[in-house]
PDB file of N, CA and C in Angstrom:
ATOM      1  N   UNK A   1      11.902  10.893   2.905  1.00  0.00           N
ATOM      2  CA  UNK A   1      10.632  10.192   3.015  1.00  0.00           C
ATOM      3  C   UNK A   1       9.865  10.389   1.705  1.00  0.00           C
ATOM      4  N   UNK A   2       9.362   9.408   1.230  1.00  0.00           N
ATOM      5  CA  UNK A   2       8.575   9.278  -0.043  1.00  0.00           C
ATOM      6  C   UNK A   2       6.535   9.267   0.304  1.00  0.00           C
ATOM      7  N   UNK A   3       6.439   9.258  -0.444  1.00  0.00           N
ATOM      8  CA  UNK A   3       4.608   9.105  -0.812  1.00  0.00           C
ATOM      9  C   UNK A   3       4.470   8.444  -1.678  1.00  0.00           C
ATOM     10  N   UNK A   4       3.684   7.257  -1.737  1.00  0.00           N
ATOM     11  CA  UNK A   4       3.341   6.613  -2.768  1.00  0.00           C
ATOM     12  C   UNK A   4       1.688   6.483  -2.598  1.00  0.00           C
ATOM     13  N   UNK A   5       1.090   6.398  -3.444  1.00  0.00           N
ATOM     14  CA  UNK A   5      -0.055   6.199  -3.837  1.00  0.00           C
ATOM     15  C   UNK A   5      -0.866   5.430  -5.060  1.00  0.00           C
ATOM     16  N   UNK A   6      -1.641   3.990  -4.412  1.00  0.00           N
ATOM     17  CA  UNK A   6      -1.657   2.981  -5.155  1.00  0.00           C
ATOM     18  C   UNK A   6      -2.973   2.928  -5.296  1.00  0.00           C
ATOM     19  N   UNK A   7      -3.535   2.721  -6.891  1.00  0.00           N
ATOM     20  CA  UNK A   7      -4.682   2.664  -7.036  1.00  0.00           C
ATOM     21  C   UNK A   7      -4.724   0.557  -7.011  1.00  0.00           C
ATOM     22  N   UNK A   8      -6.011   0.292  -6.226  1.00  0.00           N
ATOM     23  CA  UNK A   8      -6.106  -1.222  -6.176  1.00  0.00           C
ATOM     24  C   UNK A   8      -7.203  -2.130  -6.412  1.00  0.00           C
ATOM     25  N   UNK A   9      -7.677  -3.125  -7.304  1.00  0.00           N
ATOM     26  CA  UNK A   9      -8.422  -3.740  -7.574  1.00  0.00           C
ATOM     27  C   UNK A   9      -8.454  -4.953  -6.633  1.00  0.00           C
ATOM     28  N   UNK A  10     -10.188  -5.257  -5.809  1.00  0.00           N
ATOM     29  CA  UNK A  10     -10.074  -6.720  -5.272  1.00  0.00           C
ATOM     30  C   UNK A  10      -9.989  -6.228  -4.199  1.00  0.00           C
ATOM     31  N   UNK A  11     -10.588  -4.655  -3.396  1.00  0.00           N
ATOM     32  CA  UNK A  11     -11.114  -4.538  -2.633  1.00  0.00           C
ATOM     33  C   UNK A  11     -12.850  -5.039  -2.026  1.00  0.00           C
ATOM     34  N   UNK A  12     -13.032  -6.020  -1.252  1.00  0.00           N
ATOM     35  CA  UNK A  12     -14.671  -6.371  -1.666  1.00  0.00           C
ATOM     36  C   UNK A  12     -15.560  -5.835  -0.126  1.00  0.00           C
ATOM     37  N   UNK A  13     -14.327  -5.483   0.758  1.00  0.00           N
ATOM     38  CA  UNK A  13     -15.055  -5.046   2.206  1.00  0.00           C
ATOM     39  C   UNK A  13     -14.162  -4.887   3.522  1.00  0.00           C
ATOM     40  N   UNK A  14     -14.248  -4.097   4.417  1.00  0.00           N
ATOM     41  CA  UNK A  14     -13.570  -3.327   5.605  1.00  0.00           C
ATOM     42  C   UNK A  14     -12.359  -4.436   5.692  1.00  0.00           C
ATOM     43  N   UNK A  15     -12.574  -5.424   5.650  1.00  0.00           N
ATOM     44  CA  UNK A  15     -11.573  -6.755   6.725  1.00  0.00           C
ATOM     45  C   UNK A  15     -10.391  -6.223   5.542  1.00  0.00           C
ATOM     46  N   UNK A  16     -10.446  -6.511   4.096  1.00  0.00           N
ATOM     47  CA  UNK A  16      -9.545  -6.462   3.512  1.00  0.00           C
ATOM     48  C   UNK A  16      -8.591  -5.369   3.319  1.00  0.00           C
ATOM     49  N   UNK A  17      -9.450  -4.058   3.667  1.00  0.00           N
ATOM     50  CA  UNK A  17      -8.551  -2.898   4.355  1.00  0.00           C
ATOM     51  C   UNK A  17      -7.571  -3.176   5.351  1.00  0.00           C
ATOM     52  N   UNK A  18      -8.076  -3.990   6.245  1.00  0.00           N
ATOM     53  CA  UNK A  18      -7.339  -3.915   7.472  1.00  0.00           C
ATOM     54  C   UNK A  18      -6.227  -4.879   7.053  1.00  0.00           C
ATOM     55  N   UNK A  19      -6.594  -5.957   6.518  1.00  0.00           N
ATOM     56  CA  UNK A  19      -5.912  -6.747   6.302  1.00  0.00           C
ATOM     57  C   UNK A  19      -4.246  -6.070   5.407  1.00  0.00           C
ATOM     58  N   UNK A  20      -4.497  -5.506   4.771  1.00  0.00           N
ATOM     59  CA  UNK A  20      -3.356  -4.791   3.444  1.00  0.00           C
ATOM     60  C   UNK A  20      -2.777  -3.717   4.905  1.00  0.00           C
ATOM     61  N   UNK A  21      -3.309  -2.969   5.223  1.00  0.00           N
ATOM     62  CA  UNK A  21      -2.608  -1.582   5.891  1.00  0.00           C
ATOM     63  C   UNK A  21      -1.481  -3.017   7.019  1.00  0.00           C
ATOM     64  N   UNK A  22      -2.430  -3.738   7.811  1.00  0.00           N
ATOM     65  CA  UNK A  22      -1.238  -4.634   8.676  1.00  0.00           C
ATOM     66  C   UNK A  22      -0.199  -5.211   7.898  1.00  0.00           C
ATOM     67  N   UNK A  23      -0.053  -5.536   6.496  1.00  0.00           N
ATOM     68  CA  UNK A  23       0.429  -6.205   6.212  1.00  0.00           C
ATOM     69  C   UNK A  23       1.609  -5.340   5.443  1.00  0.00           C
ATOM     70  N   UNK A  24       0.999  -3.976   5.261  1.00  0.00           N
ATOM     71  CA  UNK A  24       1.774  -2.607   4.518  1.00  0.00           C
ATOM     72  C   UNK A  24       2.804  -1.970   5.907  1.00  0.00           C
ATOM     73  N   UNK A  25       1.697  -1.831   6.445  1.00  0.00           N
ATOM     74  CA  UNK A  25       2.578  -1.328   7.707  1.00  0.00           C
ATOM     75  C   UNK A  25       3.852  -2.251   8.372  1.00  0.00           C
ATOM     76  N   UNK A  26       3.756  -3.706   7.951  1.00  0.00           N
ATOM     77  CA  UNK A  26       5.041  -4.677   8.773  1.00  0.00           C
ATOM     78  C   UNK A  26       6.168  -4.281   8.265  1.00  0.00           C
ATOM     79  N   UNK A  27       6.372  -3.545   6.868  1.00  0.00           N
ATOM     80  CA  UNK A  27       7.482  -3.594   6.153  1.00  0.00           C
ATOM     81  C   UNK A  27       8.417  -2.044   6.739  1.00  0.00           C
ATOM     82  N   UNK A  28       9.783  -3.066   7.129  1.00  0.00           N
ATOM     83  CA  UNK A  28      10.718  -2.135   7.466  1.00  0.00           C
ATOM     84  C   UNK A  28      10.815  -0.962   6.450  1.00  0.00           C
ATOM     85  N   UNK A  29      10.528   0.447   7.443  1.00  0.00           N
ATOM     86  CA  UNK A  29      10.858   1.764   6.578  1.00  0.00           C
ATOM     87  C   UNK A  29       9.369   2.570   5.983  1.00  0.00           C
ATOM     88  N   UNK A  30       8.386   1.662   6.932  1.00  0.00           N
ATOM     89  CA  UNK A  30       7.109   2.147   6.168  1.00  0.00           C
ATOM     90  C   UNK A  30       6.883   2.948   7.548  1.00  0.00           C
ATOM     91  N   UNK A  31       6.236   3.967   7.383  1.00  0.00           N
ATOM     92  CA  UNK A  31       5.635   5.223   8.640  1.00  0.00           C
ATOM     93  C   UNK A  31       4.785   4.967   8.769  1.00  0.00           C
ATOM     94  N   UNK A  32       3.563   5.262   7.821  1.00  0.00           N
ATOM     95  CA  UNK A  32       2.097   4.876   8.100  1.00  0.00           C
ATOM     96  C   UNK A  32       1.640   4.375   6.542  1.00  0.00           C
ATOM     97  N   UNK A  33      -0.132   3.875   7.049  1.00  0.00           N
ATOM     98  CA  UNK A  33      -0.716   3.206   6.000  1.00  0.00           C
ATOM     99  C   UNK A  33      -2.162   3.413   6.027  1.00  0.00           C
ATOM    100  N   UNK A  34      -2.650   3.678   5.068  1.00  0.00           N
ATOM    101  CA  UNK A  34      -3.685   4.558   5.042  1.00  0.00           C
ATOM    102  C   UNK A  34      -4.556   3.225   3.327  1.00  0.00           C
ATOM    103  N   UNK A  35      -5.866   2.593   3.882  1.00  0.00           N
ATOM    104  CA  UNK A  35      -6.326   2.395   2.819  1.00  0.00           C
ATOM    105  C   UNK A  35      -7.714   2.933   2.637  1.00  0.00           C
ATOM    106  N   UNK A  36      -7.938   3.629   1.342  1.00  0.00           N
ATOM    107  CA  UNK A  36      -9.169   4.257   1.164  1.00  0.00           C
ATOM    108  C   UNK A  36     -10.225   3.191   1.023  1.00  0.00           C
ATOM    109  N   UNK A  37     -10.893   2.821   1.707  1.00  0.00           N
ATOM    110  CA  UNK A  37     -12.037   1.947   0.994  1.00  0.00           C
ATOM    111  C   UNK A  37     -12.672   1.807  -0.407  1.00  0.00           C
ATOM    112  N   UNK A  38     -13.675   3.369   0.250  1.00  0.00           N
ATOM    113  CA  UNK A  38     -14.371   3.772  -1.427  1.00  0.00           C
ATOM    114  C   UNK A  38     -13.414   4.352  -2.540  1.00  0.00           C
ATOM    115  N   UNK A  39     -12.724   4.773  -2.251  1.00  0.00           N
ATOM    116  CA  UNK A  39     -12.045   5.388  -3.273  1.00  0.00           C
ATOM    117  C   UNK A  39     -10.699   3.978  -3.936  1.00  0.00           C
ATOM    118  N   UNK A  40     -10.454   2.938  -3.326  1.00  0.00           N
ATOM    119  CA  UNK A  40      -9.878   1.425  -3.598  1.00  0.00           C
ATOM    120  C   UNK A  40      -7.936   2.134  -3.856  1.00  0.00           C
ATOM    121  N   UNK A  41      -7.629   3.119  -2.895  1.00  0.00           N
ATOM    122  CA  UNK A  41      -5.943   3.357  -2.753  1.00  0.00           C
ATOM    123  C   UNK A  41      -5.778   3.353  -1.828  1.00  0.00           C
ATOM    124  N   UNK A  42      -4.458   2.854  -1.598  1.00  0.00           N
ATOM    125  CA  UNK A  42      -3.473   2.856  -0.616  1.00  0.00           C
ATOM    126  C   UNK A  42      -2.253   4.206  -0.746  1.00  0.00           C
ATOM    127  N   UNK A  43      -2.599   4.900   0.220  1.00  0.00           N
ATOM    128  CA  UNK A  43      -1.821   5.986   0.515  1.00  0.00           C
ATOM    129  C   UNK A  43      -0.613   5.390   1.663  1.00  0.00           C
ATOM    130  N   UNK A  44       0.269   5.855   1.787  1.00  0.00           N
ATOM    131  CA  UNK A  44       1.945   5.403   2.563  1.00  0.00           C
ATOM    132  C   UNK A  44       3.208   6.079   2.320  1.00  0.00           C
ATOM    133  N   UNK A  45       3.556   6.525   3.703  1.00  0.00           N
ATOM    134  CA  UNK A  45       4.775   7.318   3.829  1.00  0.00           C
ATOM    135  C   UNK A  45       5.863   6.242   4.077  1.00  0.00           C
ATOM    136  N   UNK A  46       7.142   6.117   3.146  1.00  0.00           N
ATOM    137  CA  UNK A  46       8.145   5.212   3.401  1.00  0.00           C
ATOM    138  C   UNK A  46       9.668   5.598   3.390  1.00  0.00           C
ATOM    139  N   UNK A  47      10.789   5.496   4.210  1.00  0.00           N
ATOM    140  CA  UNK A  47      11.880   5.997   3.465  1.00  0.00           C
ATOM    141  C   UNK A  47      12.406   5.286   2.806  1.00  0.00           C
ATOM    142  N   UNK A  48      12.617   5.315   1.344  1.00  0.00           N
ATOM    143  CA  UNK A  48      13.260   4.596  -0.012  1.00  0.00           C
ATOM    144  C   UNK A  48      14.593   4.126   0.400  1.00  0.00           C
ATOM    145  N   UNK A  49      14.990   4.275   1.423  1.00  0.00           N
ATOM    146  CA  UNK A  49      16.505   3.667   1.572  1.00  0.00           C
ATOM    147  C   UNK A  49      16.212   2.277   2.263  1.00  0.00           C
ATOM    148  N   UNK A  50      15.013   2.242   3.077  1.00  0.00           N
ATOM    149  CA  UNK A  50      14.937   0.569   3.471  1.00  0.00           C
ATOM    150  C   UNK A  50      13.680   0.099   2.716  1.00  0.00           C
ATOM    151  N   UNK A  51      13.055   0.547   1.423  1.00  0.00           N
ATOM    152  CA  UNK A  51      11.992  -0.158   0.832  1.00  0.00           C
ATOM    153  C   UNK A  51      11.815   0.487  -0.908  1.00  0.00           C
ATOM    154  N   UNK A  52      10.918  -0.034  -1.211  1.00  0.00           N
ATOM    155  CA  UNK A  52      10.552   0.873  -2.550  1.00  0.00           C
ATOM    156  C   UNK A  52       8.527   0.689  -2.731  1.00  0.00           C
ATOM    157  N   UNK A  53       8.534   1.184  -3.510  1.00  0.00           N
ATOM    158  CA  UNK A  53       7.076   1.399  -3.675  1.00  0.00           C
ATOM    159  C   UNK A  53       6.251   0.004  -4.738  1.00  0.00           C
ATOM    160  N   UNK A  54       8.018  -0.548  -5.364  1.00  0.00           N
ATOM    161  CA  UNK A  54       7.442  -2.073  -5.702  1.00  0.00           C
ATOM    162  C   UNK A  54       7.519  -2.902  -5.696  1.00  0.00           C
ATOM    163  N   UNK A  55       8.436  -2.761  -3.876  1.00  0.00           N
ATOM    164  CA  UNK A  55       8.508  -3.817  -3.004  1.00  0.00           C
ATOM    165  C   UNK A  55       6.981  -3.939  -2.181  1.00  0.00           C
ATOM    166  N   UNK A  56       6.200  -2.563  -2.090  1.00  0.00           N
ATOM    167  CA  UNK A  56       5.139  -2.549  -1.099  1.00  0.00           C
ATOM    168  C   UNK A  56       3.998  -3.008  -1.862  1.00  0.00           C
ATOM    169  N   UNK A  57       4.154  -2.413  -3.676  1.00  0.00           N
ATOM    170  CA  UNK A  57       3.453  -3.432  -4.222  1.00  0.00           C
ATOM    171  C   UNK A  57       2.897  -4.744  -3.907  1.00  0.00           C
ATOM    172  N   UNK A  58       3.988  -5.673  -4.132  1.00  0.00           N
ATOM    173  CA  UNK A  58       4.286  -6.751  -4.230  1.00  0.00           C
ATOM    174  C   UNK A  58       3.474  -7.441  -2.891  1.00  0.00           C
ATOM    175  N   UNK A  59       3.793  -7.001  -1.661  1.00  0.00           N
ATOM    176  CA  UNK A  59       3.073  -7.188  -0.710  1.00  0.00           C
ATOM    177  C   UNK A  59       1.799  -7.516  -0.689  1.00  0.00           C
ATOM    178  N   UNK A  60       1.238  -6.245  -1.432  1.00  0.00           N
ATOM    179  CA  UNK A  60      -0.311  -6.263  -1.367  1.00  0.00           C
ATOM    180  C   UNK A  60      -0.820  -7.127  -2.439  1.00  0.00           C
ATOM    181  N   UNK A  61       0.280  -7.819  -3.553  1.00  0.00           N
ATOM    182  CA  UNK A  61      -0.564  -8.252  -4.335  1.00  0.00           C
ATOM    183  C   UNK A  61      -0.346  -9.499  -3.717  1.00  0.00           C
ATOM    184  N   UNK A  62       0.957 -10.406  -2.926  1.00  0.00           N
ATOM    185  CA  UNK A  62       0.528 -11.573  -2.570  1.00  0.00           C
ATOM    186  C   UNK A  62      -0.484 -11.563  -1.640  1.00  0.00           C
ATOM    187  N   UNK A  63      -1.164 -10.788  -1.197  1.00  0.00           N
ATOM    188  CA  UNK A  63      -2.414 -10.983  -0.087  1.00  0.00           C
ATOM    189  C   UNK A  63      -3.363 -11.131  -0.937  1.00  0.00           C
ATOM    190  N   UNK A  64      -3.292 -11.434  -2.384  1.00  0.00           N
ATOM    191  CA  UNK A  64      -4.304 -11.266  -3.600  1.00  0.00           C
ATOM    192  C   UNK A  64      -4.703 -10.307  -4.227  1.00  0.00           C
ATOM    193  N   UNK A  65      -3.923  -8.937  -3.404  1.00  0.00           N
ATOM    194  CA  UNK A  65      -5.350  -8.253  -4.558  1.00  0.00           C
ATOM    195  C   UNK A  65      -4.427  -7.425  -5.488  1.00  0.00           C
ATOM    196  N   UNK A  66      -4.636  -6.421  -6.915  1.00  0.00           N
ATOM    197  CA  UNK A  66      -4.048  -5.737  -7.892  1.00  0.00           C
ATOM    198  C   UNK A  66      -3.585  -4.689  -7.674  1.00  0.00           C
ATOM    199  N   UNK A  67      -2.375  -4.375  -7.845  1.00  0.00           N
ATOM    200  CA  UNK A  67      -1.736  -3.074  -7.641  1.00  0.00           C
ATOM    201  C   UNK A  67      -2.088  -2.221  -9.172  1.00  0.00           C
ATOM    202  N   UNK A  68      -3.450  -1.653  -9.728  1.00  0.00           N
ATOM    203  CA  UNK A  68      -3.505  -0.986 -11.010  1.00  0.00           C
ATOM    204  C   UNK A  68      -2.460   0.298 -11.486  1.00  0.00           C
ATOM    205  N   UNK A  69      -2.055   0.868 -10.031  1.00  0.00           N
ATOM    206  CA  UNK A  69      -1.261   2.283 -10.250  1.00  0.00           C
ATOM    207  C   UNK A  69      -0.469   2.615  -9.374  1.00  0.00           C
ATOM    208  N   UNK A  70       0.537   3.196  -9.410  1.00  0.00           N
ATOM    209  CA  UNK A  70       1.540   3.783  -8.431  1.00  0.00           C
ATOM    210  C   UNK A  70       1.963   4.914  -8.974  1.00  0.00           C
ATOM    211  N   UNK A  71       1.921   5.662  -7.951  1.00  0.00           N
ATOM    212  CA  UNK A  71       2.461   7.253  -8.078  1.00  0.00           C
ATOM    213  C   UNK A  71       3.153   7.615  -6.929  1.00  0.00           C
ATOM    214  N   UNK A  72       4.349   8.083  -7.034  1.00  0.00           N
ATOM    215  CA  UNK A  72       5.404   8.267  -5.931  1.00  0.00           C
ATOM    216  C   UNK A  72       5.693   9.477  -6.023  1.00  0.00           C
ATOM    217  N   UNK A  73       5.627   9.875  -5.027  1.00  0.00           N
ATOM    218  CA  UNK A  73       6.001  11.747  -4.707  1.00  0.00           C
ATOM    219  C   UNK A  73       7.148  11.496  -4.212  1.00  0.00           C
ATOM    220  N   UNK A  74       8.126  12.935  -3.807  1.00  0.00           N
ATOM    221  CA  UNK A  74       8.705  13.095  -2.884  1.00  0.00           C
ATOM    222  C   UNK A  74       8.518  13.916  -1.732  1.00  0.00           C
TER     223      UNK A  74
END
């Protein structure tokens, strides 16, 4: 199981939280989804064998908004 942690631009209010974590959370291999409001990251536990961190990217940026950073733990 991995950790990734995404700093994100084009947060403007609560809905769009919700909106990214449902849309983070659909992807096969994701555990949970966690978006900070004020602080504008997405925290997420995933196992790297059914996803990657810039596949989950990618996700959040077609919902519009900027993936500025990714940092992946193990």
């Amino acid at each position: 199981m991995k950790q990734a942690i995404m700093k994100l631009d084009g947060l403007t209010c609560p809905s769009c939280m919700q909106k990214i974590e449902h849309a983070v959370y659909g992807v096969n291999g994701v555990q949970d989804v966690k978006v900070l409001f004020n602080a504008a990251k997405l925290k997420t536990h995933f196992d790297s064998a059914a996803t990657s961190a810039d596949d989950l990217a990618n996700v959040v940026q077609e919902l519009g908004y900027t993936v500025k950073s990714i940092k992946v733990k193990d």
